[in-house]
N, C-alpha and C. Protein backbone atom coordinates (compact mmCIF):
# COMPACT_ATOMS: atom_id res chain seq x y z
N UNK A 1 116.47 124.36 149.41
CA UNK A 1 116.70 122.93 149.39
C UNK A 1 117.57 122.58 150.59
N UNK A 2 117.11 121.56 151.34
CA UNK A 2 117.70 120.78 152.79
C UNK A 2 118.77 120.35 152.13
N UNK A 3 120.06 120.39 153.27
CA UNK A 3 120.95 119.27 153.07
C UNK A 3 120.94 117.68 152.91
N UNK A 4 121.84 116.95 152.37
CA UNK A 4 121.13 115.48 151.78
C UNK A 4 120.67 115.29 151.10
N UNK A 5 119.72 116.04 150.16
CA UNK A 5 118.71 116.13 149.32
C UNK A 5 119.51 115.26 148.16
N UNK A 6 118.90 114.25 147.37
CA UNK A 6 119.11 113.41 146.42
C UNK A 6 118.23 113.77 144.99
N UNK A 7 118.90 114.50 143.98
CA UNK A 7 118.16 114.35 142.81
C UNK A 7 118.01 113.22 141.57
N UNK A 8 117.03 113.16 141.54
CA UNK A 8 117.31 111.53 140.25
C UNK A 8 117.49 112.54 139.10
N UNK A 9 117.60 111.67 138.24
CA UNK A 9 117.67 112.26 136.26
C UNK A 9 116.80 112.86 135.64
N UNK A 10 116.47 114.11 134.79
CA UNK A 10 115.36 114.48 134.12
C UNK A 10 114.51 114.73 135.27
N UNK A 11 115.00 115.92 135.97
CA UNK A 11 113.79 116.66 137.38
C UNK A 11 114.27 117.95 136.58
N UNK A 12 113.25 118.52 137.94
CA UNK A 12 113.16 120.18 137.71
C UNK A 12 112.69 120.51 139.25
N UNK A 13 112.73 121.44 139.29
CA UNK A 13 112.38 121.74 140.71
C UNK A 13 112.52 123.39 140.40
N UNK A 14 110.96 124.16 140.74
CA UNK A 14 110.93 125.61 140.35
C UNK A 14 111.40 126.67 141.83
N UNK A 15 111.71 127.57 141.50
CA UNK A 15 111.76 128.23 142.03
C UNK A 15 110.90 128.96 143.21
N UNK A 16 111.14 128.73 144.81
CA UNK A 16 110.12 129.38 145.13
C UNK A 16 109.33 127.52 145.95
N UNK A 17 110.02 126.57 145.14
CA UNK A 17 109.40 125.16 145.85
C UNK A 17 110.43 125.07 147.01
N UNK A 18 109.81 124.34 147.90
CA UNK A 18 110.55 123.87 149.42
C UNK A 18 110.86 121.77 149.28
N UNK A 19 112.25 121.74 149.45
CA UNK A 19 112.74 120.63 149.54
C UNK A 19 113.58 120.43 150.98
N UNK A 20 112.08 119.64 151.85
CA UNK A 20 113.29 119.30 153.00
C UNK A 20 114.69 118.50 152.84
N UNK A 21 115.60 118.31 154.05
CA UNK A 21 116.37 117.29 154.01
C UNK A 21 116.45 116.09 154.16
N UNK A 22 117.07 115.90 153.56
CA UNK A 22 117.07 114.11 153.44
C UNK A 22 116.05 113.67 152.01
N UNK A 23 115.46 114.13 151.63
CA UNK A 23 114.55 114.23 150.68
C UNK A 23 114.92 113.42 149.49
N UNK A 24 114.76 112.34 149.17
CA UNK A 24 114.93 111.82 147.65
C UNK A 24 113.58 111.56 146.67
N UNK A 25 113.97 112.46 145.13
CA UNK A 25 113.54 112.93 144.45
C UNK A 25 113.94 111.75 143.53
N UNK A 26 113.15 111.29 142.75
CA UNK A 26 113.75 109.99 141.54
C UNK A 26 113.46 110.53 140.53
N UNK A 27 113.87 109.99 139.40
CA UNK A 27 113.67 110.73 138.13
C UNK A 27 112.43 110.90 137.75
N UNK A 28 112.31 111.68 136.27
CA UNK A 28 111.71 112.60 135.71
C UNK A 28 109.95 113.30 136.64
N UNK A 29 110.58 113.80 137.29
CA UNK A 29 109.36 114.87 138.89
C UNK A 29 109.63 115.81 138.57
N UNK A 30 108.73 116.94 138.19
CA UNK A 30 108.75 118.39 138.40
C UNK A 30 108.50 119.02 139.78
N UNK A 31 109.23 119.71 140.69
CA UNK A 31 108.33 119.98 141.58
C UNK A 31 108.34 121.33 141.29
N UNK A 32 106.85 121.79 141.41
CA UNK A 32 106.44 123.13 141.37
C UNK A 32 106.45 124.32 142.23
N UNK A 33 106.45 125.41 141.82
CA UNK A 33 106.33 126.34 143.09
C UNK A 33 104.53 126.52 143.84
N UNK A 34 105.03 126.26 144.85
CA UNK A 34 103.61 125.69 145.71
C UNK A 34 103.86 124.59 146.57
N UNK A 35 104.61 124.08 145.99
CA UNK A 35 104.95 122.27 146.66
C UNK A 35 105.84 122.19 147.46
N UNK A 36 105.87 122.13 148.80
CA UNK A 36 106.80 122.13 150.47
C UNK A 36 106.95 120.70 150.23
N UNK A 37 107.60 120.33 150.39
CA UNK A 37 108.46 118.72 150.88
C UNK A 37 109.19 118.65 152.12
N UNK A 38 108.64 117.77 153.24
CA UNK A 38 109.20 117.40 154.41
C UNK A 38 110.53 117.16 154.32
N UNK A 39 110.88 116.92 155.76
CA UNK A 39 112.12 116.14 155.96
C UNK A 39 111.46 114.43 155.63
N UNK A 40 112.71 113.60 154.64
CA UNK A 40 113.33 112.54 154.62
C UNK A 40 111.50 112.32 153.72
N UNK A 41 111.68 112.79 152.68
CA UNK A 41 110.13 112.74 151.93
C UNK A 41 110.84 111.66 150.52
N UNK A 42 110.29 110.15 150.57
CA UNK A 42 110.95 109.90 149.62
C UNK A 42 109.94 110.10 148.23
N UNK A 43 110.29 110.72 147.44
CA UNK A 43 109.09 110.57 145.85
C UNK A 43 109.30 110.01 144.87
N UNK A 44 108.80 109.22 144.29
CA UNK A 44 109.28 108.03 143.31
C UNK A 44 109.34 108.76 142.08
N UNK A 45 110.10 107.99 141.05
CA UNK A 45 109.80 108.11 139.88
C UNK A 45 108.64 108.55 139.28
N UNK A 46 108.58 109.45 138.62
CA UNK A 46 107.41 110.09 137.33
C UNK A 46 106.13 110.30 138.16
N UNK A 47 106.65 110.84 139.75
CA UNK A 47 105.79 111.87 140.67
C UNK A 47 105.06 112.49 139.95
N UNK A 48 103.88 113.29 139.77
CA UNK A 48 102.99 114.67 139.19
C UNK A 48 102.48 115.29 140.36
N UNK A 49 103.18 116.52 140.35
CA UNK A 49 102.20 117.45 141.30
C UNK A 49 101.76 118.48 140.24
N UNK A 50 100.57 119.14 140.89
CA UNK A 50 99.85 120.31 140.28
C UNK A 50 100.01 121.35 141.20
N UNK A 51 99.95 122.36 140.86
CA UNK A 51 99.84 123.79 142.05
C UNK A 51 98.20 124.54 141.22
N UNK A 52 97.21 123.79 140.41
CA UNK A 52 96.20 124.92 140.13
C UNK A 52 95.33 123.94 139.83
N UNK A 53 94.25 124.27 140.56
CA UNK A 53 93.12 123.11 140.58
C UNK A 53 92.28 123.47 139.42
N UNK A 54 92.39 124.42 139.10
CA UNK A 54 91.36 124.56 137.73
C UNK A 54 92.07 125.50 136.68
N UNK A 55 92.78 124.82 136.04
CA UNK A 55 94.11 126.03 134.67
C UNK A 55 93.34 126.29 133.92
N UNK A 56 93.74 126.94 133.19
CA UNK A 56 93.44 127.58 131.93
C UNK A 56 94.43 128.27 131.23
N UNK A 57 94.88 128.40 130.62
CA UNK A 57 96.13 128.86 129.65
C UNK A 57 95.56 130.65 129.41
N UNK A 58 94.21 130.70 129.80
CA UNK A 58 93.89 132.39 128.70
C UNK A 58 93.35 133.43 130.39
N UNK A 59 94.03 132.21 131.54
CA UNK A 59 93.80 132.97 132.57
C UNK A 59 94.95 132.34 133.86
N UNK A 60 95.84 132.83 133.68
CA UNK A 60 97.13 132.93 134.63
C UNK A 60 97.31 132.81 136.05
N UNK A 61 96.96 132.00 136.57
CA UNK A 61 96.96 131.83 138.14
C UNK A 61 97.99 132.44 139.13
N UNK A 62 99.54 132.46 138.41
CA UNK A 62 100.44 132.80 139.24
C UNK A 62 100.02 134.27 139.73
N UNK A 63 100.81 134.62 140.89
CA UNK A 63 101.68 133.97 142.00
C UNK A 63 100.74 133.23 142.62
N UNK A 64 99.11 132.94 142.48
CA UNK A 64 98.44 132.75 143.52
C UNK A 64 98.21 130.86 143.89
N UNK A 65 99.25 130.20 143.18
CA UNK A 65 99.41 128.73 143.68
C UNK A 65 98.75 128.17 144.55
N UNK A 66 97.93 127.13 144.26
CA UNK A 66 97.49 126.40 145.40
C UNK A 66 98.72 125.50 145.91
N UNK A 67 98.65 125.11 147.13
CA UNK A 67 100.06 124.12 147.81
C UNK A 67 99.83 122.79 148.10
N UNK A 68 100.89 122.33 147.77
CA UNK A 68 100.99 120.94 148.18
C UNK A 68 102.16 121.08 149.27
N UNK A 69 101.34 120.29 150.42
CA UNK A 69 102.49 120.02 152.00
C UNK A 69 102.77 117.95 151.90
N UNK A 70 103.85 117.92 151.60
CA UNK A 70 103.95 116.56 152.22
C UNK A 70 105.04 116.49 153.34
N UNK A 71 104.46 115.92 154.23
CA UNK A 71 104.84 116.29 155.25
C UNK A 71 106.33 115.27 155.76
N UNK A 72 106.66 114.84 156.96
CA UNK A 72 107.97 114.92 156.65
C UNK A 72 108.28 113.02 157.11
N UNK A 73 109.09 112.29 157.00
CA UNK A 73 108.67 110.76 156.81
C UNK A 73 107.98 110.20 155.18
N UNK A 74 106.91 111.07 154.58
CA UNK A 74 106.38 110.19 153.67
C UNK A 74 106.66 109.77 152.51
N UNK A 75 106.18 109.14 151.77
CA UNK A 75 106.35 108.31 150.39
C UNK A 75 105.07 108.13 149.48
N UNK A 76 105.69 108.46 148.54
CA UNK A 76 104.84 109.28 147.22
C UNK A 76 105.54 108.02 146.45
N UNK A 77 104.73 106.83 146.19
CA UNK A 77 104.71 105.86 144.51
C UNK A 77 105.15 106.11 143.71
N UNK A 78 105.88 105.07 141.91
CA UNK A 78 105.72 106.12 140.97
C UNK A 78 104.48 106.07 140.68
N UNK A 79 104.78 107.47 139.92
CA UNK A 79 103.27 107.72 139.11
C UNK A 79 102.45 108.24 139.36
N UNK A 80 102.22 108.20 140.73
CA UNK A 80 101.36 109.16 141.43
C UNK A 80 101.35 110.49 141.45
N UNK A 81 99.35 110.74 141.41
CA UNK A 81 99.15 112.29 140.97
C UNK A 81 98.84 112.72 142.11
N UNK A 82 99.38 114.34 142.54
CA UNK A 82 98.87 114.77 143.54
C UNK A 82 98.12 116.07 143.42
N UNK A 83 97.04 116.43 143.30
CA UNK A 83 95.88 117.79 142.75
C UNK A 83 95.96 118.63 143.65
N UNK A 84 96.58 119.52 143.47
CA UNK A 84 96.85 120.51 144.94
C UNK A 84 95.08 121.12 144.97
N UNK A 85 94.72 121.97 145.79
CA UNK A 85 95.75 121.93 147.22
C UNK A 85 95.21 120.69 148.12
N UNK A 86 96.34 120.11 148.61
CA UNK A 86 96.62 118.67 149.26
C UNK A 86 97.76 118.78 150.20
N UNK A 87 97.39 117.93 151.30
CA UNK A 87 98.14 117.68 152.23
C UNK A 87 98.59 116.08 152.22
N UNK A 88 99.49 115.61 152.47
CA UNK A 88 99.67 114.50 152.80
C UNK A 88 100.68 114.08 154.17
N UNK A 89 100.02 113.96 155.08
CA UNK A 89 100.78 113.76 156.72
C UNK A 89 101.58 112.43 156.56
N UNK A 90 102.33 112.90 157.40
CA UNK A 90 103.47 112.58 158.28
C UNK A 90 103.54 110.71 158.29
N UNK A 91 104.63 110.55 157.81
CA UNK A 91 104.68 109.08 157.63
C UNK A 91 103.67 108.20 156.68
N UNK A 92 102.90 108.84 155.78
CA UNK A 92 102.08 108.16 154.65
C UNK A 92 102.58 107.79 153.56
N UNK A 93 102.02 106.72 152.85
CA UNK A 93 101.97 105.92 152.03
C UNK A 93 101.42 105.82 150.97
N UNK A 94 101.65 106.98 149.49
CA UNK A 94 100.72 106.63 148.53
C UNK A 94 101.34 105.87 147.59
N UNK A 95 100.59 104.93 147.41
CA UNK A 95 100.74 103.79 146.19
C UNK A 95 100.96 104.24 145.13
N UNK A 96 101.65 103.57 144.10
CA UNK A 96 102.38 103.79 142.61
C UNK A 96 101.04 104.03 142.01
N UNK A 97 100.95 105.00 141.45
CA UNK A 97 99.76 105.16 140.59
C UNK A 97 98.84 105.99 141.19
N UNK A 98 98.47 106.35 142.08
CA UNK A 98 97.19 106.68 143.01
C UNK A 98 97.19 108.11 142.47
N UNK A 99 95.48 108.58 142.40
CA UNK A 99 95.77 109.74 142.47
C UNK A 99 94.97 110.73 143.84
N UNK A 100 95.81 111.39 144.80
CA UNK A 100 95.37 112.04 145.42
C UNK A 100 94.55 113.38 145.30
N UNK A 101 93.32 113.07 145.69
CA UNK A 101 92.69 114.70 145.36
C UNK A 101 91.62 115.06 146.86
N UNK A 102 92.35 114.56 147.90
CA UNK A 102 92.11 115.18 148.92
C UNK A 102 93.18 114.62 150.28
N UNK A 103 93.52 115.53 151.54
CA UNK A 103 94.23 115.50 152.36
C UNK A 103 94.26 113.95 152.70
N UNK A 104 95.56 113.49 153.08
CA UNK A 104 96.00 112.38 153.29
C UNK A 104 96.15 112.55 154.83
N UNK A 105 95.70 111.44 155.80
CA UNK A 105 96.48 111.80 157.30
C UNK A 105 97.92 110.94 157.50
N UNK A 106 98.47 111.14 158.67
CA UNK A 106 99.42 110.95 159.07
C UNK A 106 99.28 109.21 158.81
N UNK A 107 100.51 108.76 158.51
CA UNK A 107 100.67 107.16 158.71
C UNK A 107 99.64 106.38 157.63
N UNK A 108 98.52 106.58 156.93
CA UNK A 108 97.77 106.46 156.20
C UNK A 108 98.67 105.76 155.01
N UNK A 109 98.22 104.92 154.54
CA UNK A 109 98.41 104.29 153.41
C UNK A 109 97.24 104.21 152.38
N UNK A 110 97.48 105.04 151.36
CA UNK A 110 96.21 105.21 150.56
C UNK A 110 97.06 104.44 148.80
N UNK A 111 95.32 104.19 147.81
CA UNK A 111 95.82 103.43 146.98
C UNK A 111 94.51 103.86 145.77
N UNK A 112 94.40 103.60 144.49
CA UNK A 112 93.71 103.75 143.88
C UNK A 112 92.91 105.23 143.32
N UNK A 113 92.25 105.24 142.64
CA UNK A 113 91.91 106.84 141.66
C UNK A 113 90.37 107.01 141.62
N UNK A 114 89.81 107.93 142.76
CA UNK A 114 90.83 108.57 144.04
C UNK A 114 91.31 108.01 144.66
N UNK A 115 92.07 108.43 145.55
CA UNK A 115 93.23 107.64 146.17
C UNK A 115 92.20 107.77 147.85
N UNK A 116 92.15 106.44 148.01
CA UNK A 116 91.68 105.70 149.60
C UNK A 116 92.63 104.98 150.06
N UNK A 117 92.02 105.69 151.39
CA UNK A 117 92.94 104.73 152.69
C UNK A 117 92.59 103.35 152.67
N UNK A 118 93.77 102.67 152.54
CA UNK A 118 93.24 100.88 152.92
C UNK A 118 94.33 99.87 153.57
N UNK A 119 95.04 100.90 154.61
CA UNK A 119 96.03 101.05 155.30
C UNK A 119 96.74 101.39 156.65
N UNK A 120 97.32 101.07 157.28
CA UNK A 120 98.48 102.42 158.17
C UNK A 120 99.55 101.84 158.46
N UNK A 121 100.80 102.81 157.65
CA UNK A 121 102.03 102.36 158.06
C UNK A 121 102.94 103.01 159.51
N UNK A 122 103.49 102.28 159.80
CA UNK A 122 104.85 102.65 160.73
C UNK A 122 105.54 103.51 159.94
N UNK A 123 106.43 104.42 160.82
CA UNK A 123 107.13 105.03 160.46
C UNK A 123 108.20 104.33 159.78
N UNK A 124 108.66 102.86 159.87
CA UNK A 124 109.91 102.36 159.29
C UNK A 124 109.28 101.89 157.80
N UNK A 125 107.84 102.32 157.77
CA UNK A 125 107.50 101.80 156.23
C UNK A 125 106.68 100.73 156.19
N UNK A 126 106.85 99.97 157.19
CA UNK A 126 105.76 98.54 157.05
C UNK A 126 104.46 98.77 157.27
N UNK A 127 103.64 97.45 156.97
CA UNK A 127 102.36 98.02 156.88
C UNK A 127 101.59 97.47 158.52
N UNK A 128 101.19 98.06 159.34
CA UNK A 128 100.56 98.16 160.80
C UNK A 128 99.36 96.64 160.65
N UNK A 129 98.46 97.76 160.02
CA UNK A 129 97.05 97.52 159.75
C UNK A 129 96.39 97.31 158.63
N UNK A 130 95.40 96.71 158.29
CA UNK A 130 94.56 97.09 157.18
C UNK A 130 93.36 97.34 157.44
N UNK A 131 92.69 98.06 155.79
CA UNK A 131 91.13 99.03 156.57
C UNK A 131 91.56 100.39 156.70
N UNK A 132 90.05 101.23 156.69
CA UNK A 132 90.33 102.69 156.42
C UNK A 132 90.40 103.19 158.09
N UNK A 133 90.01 102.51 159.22
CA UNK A 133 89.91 102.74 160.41
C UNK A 133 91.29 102.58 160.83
N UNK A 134 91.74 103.62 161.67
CA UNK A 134 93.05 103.51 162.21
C UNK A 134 93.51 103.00 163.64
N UNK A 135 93.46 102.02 164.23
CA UNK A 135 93.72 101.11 165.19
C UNK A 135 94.10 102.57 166.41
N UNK A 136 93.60 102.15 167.68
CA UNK A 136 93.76 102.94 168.61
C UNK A 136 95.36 102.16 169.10
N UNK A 137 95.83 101.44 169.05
CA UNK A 137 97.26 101.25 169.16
C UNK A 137 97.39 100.05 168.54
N UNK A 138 98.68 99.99 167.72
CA UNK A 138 99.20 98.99 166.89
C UNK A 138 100.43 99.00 166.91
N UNK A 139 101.37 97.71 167.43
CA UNK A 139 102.53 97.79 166.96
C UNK A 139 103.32 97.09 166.07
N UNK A 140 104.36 97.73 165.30
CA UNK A 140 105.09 97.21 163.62
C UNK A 140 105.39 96.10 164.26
N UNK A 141 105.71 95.12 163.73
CA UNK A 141 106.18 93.46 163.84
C UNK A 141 107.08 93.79 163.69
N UNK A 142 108.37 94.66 162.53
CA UNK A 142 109.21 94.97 161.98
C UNK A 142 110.30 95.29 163.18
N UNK A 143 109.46 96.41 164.13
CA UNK A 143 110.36 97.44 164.64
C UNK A 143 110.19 97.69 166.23
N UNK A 144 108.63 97.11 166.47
CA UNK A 144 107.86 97.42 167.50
C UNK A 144 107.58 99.32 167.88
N UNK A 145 107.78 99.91 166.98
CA UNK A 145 106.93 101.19 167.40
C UNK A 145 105.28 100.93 166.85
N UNK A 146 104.95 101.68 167.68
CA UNK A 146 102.93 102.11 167.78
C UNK A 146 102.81 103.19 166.94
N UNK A 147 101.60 103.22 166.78
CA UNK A 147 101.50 104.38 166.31
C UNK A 147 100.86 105.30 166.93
N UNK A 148 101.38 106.53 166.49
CA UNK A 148 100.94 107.85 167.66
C UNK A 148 99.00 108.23 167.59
């Protein structure tokens, strides 16, 4: 676990999981072993990650975890499910509720079950664009950075 790191109420966090710094965790989130968390990764309230795409109780997956990477800038909704193995890049945006069950890109703002892009944020969080197409340069109103 990174320095800074913020835990909310009623978490867990297993052994063997990666918590960058700066990282705030809100209440009741398990994070599992499998699950890397960026730097400055904020995750909302009543987060779900999975580390096993297909369980079974009468057949034991460990140690062999599938992973979840969220990468370092992003923001995870509450409520939102994430089905390993999943990536979610750098500065993205999943909506309260969404459930992710495939790689997210960078700056992407995704929404709905499955979870689609209909988005791209700035790194300060605001929203760029709308649409699943990602603008060959856009800059935040907010902040004036582009996106890379």
């Amino acid at each position: 676990m990174g320095a800074d790191v913020v835990v909310g109420a009623f978490c867990f966090i297993a052994k063997g999981a990666v918590v960058g710094p700066g990282t705030r965790i809100q209440s009741h989130t398990s994070i599992w072993q499998g699950v890397e968390l960026g730097q400055d990764v904020f995750v909302g309230p009543s987060v779900v990650f999975t580390n096993v795409r297909h369980p079974r109780a009468a057949f034991p997956r460990a140690p062999h975890w599938d992973r979840t990477h969220v990468e370092d800038g992003a923001s995870l909704g509450a409520g939102c499910v994430l089905v390993a193995p999943v990536r979610v890049g750098r500065c993205a945006l999943v909506g309260a509720g969404a459930v992710v069950t495939r790689d997210i890109p960078a700056h992407a703002i995704v929404a709905g079950n499955p979870a689609r892009i209909v988005g791209w944020a700035c790194e300060c969080g605001e929203t760029v664009a709308r649409g699943q197409r990602k603008p060959d340069a856009a800059a935040c109103a907010a902040c004036g950075r582009t996106l890379p």
